[in-house]
Structure formats: structure tokens, C-alpha cells
PDB file of N, CA and C in Angstrom:
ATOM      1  N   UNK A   1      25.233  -3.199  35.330  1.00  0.00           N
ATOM      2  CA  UNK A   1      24.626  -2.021  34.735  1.00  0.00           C
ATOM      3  C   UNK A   1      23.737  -1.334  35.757  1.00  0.00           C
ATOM      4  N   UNK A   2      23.624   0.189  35.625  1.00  0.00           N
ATOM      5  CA  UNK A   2      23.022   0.296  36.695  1.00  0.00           C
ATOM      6  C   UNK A   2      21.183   0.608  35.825  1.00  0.00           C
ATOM      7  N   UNK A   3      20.548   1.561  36.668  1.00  0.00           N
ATOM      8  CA  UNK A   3      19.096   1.422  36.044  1.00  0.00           C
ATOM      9  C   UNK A   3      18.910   2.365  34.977  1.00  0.00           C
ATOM     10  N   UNK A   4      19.662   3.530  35.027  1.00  0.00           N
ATOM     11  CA  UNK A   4      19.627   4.195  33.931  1.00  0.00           C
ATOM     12  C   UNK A   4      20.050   3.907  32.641  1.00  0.00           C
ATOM     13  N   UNK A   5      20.868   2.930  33.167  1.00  0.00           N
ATOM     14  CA  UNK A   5      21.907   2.156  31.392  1.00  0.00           C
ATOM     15  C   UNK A   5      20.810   1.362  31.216  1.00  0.00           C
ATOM     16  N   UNK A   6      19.926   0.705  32.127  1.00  0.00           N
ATOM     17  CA  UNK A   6      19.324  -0.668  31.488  1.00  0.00           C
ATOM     18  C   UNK A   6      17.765   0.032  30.616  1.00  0.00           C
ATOM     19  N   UNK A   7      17.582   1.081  31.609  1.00  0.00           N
ATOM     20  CA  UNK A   7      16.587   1.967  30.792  1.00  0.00           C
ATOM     21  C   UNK A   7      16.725   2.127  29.752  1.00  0.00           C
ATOM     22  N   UNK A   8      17.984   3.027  29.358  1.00  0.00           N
ATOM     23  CA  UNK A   8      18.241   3.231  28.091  1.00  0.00           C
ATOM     24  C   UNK A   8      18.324   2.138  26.788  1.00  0.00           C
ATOM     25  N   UNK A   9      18.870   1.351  27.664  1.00  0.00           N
ATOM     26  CA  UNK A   9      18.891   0.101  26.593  1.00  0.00           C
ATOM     27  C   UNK A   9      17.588  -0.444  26.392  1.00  0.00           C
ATOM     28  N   UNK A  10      16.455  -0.327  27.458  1.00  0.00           N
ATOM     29  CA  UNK A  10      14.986  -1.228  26.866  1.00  0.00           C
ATOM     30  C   UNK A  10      14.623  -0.121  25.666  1.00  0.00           C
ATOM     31  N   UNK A  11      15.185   1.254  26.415  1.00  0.00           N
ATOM     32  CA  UNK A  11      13.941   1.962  25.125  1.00  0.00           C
ATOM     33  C   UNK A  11      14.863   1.508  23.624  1.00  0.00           C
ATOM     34  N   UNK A  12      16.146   1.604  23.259  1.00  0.00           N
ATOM     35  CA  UNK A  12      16.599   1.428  22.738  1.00  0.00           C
ATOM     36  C   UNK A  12      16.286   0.178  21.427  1.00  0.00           C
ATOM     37  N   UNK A  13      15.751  -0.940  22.186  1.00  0.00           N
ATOM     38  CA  UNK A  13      15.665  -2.413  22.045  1.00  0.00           C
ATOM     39  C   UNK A  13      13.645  -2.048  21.449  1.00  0.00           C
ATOM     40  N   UNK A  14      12.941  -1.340  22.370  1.00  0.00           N
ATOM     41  CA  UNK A  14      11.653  -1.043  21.993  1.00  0.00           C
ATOM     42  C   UNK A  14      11.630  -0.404  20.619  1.00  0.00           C
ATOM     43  N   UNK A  15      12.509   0.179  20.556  1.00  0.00           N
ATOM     44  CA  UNK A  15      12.156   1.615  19.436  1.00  0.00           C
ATOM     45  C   UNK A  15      12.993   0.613  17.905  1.00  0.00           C
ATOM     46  N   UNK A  16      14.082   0.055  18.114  1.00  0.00           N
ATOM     47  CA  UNK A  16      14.518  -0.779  16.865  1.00  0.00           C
ATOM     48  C   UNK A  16      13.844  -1.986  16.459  1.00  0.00           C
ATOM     49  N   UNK A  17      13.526  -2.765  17.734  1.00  0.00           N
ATOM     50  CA  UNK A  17      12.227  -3.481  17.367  1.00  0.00           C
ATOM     51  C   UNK A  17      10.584  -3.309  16.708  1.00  0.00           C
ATOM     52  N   UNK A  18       9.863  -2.235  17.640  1.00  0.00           N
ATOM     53  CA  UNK A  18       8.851  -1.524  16.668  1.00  0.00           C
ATOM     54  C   UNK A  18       9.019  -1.015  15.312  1.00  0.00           C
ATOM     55  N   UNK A  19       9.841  -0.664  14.875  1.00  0.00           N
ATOM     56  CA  UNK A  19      10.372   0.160  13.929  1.00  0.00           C
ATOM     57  C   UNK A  19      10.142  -1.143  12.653  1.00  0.00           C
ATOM     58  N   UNK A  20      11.175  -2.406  13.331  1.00  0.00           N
ATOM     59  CA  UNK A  20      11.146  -3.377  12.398  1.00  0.00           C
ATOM     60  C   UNK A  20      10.012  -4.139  12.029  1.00  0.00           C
ATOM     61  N   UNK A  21       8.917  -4.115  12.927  1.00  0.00           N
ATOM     62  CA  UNK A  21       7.570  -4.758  12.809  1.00  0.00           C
ATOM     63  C   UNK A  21       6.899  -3.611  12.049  1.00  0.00           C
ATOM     64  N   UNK A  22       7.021  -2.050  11.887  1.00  0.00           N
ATOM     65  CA  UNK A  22       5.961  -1.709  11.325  1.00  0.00           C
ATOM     66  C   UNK A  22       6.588  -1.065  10.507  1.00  0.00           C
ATOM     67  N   UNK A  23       8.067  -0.859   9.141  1.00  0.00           N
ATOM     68  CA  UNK A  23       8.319  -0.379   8.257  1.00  0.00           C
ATOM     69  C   UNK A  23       7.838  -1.668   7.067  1.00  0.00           C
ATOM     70  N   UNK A  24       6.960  -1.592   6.397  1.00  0.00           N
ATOM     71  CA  UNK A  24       6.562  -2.427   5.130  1.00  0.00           C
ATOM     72  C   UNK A  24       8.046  -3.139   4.299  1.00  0.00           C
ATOM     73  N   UNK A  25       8.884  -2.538   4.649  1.00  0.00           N
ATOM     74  CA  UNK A  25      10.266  -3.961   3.779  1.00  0.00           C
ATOM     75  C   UNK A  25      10.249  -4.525   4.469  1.00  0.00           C
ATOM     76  N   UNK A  26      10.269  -4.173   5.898  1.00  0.00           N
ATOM     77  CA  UNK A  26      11.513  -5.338   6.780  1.00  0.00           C
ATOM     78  C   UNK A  26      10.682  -6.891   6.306  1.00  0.00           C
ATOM     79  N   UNK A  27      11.771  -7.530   6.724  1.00  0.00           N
ATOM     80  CA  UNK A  27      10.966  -9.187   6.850  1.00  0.00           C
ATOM     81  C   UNK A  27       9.931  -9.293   7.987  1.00  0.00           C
ATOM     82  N   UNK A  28      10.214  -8.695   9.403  1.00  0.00           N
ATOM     83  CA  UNK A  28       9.426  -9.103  10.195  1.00  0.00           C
ATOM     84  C   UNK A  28       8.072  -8.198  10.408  1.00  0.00           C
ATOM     85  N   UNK A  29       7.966  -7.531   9.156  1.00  0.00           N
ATOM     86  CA  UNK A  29       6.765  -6.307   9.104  1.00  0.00           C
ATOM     87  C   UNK A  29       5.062  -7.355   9.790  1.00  0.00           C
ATOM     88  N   UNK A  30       4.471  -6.597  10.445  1.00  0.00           N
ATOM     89  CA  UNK A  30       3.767  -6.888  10.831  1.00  0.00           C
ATOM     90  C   UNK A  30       2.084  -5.739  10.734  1.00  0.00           C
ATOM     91  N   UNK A  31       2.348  -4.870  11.454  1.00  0.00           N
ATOM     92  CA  UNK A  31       1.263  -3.858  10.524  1.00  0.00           C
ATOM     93  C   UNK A  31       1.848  -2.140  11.349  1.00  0.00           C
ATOM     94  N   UNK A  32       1.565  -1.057  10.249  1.00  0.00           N
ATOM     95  CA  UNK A  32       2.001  -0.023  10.786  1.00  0.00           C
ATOM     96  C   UNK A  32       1.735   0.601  12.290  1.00  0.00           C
ATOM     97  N   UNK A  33       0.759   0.117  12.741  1.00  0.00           N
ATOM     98  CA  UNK A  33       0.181   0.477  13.610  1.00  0.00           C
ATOM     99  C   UNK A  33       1.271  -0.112  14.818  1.00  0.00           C
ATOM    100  N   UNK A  34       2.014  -0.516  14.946  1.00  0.00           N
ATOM    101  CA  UNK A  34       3.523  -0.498  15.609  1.00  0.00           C
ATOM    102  C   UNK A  34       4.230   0.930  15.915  1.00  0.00           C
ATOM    103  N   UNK A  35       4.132   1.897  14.987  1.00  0.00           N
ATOM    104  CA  UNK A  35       4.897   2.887  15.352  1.00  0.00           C
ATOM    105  C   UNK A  35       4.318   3.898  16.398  1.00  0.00           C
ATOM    106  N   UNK A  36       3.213   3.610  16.528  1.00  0.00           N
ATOM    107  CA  UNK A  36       2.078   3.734  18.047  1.00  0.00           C
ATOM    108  C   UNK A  36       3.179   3.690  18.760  1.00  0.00           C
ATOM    109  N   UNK A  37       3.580   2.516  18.866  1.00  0.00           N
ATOM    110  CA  UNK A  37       4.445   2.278  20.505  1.00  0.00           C
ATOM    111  C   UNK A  37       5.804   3.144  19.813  1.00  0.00           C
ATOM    112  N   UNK A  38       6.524   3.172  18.823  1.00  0.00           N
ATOM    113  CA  UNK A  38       7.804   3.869  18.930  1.00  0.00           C
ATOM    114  C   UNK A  38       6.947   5.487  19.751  1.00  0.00           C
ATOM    115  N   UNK A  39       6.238   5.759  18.978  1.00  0.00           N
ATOM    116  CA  UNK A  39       5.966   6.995  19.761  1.00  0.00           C
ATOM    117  C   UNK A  39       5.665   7.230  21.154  1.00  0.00           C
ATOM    118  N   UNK A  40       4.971   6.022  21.639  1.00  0.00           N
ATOM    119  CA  UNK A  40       5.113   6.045  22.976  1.00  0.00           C
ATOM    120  C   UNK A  40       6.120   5.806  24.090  1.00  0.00           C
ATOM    121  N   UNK A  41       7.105   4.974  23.008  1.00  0.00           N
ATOM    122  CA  UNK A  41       8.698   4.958  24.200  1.00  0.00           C
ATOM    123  C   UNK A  41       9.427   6.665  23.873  1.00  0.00           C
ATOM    124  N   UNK A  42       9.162   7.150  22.385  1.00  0.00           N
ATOM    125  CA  UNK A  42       9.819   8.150  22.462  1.00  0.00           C
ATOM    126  C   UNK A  42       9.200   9.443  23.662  1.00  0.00           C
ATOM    127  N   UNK A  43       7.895   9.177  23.500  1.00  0.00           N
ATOM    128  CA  UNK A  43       7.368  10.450  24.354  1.00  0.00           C
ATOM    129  C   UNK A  43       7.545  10.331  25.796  1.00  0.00           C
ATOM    130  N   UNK A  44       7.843   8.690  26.334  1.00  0.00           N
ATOM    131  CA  UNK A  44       8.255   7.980  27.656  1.00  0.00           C
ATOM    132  C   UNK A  44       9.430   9.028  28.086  1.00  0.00           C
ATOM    133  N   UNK A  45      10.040   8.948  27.114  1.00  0.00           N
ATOM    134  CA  UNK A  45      12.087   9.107  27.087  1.00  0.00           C
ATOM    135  C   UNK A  45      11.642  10.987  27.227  1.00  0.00           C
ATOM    136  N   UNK A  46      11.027  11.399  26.668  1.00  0.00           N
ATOM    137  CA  UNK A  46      10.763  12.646  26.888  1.00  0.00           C
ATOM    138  C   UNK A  46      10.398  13.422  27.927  1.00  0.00           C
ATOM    139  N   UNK A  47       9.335  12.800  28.846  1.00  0.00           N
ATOM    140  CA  UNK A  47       8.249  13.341  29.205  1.00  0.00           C
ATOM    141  C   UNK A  47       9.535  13.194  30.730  1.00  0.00           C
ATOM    142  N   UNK A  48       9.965  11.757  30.714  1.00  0.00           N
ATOM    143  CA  UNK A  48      11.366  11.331  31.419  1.00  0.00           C
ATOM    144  C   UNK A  48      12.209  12.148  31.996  1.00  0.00           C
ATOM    145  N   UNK A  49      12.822  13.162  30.828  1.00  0.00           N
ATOM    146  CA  UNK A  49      14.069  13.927  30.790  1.00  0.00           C
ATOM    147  C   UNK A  49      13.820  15.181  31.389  1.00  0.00           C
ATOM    148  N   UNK A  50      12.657  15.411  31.433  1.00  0.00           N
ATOM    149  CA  UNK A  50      11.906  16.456  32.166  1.00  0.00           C
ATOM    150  C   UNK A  50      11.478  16.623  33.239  1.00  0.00           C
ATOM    151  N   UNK A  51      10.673  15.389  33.931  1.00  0.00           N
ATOM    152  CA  UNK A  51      10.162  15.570  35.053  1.00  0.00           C
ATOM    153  C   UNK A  51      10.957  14.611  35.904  1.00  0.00           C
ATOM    154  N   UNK A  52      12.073  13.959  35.211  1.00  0.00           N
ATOM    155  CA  UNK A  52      13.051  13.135  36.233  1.00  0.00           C
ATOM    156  C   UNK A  52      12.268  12.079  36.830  1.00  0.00           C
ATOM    157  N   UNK A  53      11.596  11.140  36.135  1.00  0.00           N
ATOM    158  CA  UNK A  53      10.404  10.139  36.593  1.00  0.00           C
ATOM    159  C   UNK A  53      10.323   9.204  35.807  1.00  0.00           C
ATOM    160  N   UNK A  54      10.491   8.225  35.902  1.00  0.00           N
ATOM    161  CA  UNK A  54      10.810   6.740  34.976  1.00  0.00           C
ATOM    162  C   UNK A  54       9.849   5.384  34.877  1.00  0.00           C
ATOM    163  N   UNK A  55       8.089   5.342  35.104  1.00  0.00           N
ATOM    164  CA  UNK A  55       8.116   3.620  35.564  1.00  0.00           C
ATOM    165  C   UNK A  55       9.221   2.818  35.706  1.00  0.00           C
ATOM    166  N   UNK A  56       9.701   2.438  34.675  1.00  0.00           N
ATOM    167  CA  UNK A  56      10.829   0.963  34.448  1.00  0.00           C
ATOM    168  C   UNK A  56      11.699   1.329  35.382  1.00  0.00           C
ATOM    169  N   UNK A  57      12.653   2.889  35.375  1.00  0.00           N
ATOM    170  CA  UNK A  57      13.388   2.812  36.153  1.00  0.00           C
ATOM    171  C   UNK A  57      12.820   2.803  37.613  1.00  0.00           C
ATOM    172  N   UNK A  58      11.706   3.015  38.229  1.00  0.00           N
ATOM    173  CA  UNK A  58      11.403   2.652  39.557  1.00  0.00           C
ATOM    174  C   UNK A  58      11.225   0.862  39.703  1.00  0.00           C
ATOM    175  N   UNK A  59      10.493   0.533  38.675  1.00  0.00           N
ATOM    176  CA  UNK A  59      10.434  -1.451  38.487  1.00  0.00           C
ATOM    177  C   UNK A  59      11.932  -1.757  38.915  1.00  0.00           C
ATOM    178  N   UNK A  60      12.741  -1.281  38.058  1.00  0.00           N
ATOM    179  CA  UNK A  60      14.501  -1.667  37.860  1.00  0.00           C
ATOM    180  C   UNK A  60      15.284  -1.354  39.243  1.00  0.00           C
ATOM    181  N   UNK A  61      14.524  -0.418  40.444  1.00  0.00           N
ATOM    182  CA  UNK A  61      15.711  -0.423  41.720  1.00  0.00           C
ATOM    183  C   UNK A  61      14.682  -1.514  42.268  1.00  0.00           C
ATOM    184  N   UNK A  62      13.532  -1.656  42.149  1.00  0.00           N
ATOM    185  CA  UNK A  62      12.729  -2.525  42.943  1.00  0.00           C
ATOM    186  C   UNK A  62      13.214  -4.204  43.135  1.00  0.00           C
ATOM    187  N   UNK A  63      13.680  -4.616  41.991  1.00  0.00           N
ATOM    188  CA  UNK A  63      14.115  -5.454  41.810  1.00  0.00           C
ATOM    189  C   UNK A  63      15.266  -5.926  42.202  1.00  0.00           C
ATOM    190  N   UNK A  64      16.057  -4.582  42.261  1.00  0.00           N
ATOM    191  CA  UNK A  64      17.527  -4.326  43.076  1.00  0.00           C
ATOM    192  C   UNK A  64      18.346  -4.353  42.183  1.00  0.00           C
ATOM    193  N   UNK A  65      18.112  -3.536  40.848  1.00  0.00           N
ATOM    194  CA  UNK A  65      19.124  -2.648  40.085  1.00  0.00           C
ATOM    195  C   UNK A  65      20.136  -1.655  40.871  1.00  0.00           C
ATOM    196  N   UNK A  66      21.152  -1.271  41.100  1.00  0.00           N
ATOM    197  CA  UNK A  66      21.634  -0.352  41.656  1.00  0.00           C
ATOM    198  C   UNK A  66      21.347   1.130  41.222  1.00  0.00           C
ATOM    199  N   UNK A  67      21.000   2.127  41.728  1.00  0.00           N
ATOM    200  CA  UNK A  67      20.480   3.629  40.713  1.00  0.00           C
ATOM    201  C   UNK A  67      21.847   3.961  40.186  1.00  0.00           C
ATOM    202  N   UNK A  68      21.576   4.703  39.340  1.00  0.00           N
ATOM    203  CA  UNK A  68      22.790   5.011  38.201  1.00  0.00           C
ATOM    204  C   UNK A  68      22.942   6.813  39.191  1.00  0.00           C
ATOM    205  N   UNK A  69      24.012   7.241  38.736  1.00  0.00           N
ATOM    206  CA  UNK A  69      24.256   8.948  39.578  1.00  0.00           C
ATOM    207  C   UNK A  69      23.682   9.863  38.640  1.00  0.00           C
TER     208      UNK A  69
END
């Protein structure tokens, strides 16, 4: 995978996970104050698509992810 797929997939994995800790059915509810962070991977993914600038994806070539095109 290269770093942009694996990106996509953490926020992916962040945002269905938070979601499940802070909607009051799930089983693994924990307290609302979880959807803090969905908003912060969403505004990540945003702020992202714009200025072409990633933390994770700079962590992810560091490590020796290959960059995605």
C-alpha cells in the first residue's frame, strides 16, 4: 500500500471507531465527547485536501512507505 491508501485507511479506522465509542447504543459507547476526535480526523482530511500536507502521511514515507502518485 502506498501512503496515501494507508492514510486513508487510518482516518477511515479513526472516524468508525470514534463514532462507535461515542453514539449512546453501540456496546462499546464510552462518552460523547469522542466525536471531538471524529471532528478532528474529519477537519485533518480537510484542511489535507487543500493545502496538500499530511502529518501521518509525512510519519508513513519516514518509515519507508512508498508515496502514492
Amino acid at each position: 500500500m502506498t501512503s496515501w491508501q494507508l492514510v486513508r485507511l487510518f482516518a477511515g479506522i479513526f472516524i468508525l471507531l470514534s463514532l462507535a465509542l461515542a453514539i449512546p447504543g453501540s456496546p462499546l459507547f464510552v462518552s460523547t465527547w469522542w466525536l471531538a476526535f471524529t471532528a478532528f480526523v474529519g477537519a485533518n482530511l480537510l484542511q489535507s485536501s487543500l493545502t496538500r500536507w499530511c502529518p501521518l502521511e509525512i510519519i508513513l514515507r519516514k518509515l519507508g512507505v512508498r508515496s502514492g502518485c
